[in-house]
C-alpha atoms as a PDB file:
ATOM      1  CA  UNK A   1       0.000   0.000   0.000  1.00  0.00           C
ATOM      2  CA  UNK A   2       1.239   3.034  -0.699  1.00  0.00           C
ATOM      3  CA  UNK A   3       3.346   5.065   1.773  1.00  0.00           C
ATOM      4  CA  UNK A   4       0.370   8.199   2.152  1.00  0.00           C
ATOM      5  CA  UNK A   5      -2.816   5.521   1.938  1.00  0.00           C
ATOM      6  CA  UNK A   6      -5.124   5.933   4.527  1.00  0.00           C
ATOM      7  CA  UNK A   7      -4.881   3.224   7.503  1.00  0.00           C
ATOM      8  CA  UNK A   8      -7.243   1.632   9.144  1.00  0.00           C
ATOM      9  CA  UNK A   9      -5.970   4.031  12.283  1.00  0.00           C
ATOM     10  CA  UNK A  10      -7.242   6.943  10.048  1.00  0.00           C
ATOM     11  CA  UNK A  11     -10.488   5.252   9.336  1.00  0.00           C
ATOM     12  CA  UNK A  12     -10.792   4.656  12.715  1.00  0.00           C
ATOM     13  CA  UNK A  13     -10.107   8.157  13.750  1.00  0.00           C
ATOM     14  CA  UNK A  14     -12.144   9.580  11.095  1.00  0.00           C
ATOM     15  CA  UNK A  15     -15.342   7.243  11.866  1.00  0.00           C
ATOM     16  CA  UNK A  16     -15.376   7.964  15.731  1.00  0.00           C
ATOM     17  CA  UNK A  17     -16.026  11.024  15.225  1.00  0.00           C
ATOM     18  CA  UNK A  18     -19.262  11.049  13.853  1.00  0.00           C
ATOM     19  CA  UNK A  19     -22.085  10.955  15.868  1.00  0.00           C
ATOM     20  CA  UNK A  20     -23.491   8.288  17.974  1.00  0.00           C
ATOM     21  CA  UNK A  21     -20.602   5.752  16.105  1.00  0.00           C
ATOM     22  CA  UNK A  22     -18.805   2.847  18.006  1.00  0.00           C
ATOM     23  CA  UNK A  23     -15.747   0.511  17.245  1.00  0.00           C
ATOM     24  CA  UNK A  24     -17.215  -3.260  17.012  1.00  0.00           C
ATOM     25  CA  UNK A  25     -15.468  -6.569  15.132  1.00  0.00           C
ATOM     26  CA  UNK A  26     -16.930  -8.536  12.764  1.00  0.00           C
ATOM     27  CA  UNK A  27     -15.081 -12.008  11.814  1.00  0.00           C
ATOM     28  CA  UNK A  28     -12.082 -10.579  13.435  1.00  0.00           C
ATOM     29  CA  UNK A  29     -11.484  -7.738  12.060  1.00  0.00           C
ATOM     30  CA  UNK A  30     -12.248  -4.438  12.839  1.00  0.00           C
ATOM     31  CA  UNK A  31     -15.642  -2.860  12.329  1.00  0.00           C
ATOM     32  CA  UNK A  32     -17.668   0.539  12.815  1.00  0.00           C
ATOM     33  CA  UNK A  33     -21.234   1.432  13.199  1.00  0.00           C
ATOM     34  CA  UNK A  34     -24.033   3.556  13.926  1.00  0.00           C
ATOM     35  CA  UNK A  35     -26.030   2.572  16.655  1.00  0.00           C
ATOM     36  CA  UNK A  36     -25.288  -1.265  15.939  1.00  0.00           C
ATOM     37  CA  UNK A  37     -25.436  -1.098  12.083  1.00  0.00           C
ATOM     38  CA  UNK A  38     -22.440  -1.403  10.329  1.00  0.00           C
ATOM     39  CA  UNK A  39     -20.783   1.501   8.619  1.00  0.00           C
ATOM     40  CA  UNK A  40     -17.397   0.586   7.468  1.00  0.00           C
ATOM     41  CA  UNK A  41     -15.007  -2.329   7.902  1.00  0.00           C
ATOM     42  CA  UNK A  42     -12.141  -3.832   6.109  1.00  0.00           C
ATOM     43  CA  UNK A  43     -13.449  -5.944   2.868  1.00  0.00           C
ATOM     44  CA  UNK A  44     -12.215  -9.344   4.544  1.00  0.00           C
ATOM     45  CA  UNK A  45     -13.846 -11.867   1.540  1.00  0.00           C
ATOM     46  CA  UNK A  46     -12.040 -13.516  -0.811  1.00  0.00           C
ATOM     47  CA  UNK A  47     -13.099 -12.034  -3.406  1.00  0.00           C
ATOM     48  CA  UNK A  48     -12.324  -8.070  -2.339  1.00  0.00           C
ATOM     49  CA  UNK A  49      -8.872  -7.101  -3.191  1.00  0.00           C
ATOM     50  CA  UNK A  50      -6.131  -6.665  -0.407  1.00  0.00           C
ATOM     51  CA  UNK A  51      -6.258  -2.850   1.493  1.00  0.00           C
ATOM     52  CA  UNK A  52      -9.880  -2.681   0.403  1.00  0.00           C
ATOM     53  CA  UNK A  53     -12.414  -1.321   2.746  1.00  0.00           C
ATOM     54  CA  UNK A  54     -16.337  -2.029   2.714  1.00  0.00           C
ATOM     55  CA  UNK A  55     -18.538   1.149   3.511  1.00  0.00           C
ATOM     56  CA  UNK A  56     -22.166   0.494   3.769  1.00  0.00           C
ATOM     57  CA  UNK A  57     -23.291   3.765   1.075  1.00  0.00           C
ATOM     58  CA  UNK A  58     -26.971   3.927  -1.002  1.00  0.00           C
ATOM     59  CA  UNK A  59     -27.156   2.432  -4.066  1.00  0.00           C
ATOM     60  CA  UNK A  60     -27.370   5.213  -6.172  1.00  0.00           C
ATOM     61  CA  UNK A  61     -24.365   6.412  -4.947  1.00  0.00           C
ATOM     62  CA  UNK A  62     -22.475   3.237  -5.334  1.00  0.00           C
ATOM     63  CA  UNK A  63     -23.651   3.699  -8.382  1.00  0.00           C
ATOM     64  CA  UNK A  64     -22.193   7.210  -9.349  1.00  0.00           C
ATOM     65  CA  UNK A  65     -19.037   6.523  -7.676  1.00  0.00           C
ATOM     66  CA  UNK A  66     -18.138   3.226  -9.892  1.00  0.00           C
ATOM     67  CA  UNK A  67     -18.998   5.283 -13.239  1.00  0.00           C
ATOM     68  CA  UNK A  68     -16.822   8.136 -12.350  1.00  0.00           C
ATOM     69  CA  UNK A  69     -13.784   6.537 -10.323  1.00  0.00           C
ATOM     70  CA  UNK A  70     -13.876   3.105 -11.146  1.00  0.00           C
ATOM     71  CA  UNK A  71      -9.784   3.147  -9.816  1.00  0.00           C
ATOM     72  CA  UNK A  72     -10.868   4.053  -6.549  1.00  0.00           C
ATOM     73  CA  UNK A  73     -14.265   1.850  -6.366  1.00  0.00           C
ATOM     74  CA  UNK A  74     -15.067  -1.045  -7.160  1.00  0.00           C
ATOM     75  CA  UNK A  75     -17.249  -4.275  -6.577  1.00  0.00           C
ATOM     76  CA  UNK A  76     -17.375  -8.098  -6.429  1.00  0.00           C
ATOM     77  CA  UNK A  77     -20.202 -10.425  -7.019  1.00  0.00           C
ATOM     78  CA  UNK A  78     -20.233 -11.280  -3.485  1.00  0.00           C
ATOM     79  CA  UNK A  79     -21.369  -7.419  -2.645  1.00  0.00           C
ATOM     80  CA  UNK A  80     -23.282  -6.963  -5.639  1.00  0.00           C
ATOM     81  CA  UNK A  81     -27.289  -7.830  -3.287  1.00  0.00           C
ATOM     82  CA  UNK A  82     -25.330  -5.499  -0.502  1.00  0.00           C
ATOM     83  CA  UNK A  83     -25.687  -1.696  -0.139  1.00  0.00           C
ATOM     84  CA  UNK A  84     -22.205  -1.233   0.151  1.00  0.00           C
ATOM     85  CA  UNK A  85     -19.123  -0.060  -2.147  1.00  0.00           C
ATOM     86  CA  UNK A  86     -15.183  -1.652  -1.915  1.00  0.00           C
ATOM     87  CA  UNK A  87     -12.828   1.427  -1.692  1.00  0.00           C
ATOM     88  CA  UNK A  88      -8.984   0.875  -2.771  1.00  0.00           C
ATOM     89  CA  UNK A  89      -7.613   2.780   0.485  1.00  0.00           C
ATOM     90  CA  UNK A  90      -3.976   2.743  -1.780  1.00  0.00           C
ATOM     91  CA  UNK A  91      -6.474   4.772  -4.327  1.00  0.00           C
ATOM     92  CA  UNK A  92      -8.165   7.596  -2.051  1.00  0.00           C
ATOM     93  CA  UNK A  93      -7.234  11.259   0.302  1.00  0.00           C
ATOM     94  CA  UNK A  94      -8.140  11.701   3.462  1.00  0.00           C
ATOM     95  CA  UNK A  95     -10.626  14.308   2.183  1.00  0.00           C
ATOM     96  CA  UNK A  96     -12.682  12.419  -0.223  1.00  0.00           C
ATOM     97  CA  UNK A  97     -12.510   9.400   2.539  1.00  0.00           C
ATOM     98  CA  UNK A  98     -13.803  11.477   4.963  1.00  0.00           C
ATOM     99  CA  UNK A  99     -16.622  12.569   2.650  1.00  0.00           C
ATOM    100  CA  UNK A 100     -17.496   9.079   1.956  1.00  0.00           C
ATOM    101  CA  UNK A 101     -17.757   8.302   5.275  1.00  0.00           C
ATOM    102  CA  UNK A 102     -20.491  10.782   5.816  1.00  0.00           C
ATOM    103  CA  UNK A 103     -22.285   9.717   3.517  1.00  0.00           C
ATOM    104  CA  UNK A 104     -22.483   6.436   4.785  1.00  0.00           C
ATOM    105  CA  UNK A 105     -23.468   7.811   8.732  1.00  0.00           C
ATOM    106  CA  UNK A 106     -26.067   9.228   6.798  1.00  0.00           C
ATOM    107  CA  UNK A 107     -27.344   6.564   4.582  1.00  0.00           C
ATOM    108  CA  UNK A 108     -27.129   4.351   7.319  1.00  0.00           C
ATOM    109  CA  UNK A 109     -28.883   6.705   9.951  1.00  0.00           C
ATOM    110  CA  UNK A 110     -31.696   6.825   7.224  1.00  0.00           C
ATOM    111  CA  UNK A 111     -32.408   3.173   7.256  1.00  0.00           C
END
C-alpha cells in the first residue's frame, strides 16, 4: 500500500467522530457502526482485493461513484445484493474518505 494511503488508524479516527458511532469486530477484524449497524469495515472476503475497505453507502451512490472513479471503487459479485461499495484505500485522500464516510453515517442513519 502506498506510503500516504489511509490506515485503518485513520479510518478509525475519522469514523469515531461522527455521531453516535462505536468501534465493534466482525469475523475478526475491525468494524464501525451507527447505533449497531455497520458503517465501514475492512473488505475481509475472498473475493475483495487486499487494502480494500467495505462502507455500507446507497445504491445510487455506489452507483455514481463506480462510473466516475472506477480506480478508486469497485465491486465483487459477493457485494453486488449489498448496499455497500469496496474502496482501494492505496487509491483515495483523506478528504474524499472522509466525505465518503459521511455519507455512509447518513445513509445508514436513514435506514
Amino acid at each position: 500500500m502506498p506510503k500516504n494511503a489511509p490506515s485503518l488508524d485513520l479510518v478509525r479516527q475519522l469514523v469515531l467522530m461522527l455521531p453516535e458511532t462505536e468501534e465493534s469486530t466482525i469475523h475478526g477484524a475491525p468494524s464501525w457502526r451507527l447505533r449497531s449497524k455497520l458503517l465501514t469495515c475492512p473488505a475481509i472476503h475472498k473475493s475483495a482485493e487486499p487494502h480494500s475497505l467495505l462502507v455500507k453507502i446507497d445504491p445510487d451512490e455506489r452507483s455514481r461513484l463506480l462510473l466516475t472513479e472506477p480506480d478508486t471503487y469497485y465491486m465483487t459479485d459477493h457485494y453486488l445484493n449489498h448496499s455497500v461499495v469496496l474502496v482501494r484505500l492505496s487509491s483515495i485522500d483523506r478528504k474524499a474518505l472522509q466525505a465518503l464516510l459521511k455519507k455512509a453515517w447518513q445513509f445508514v442513519s436513514e435506514t
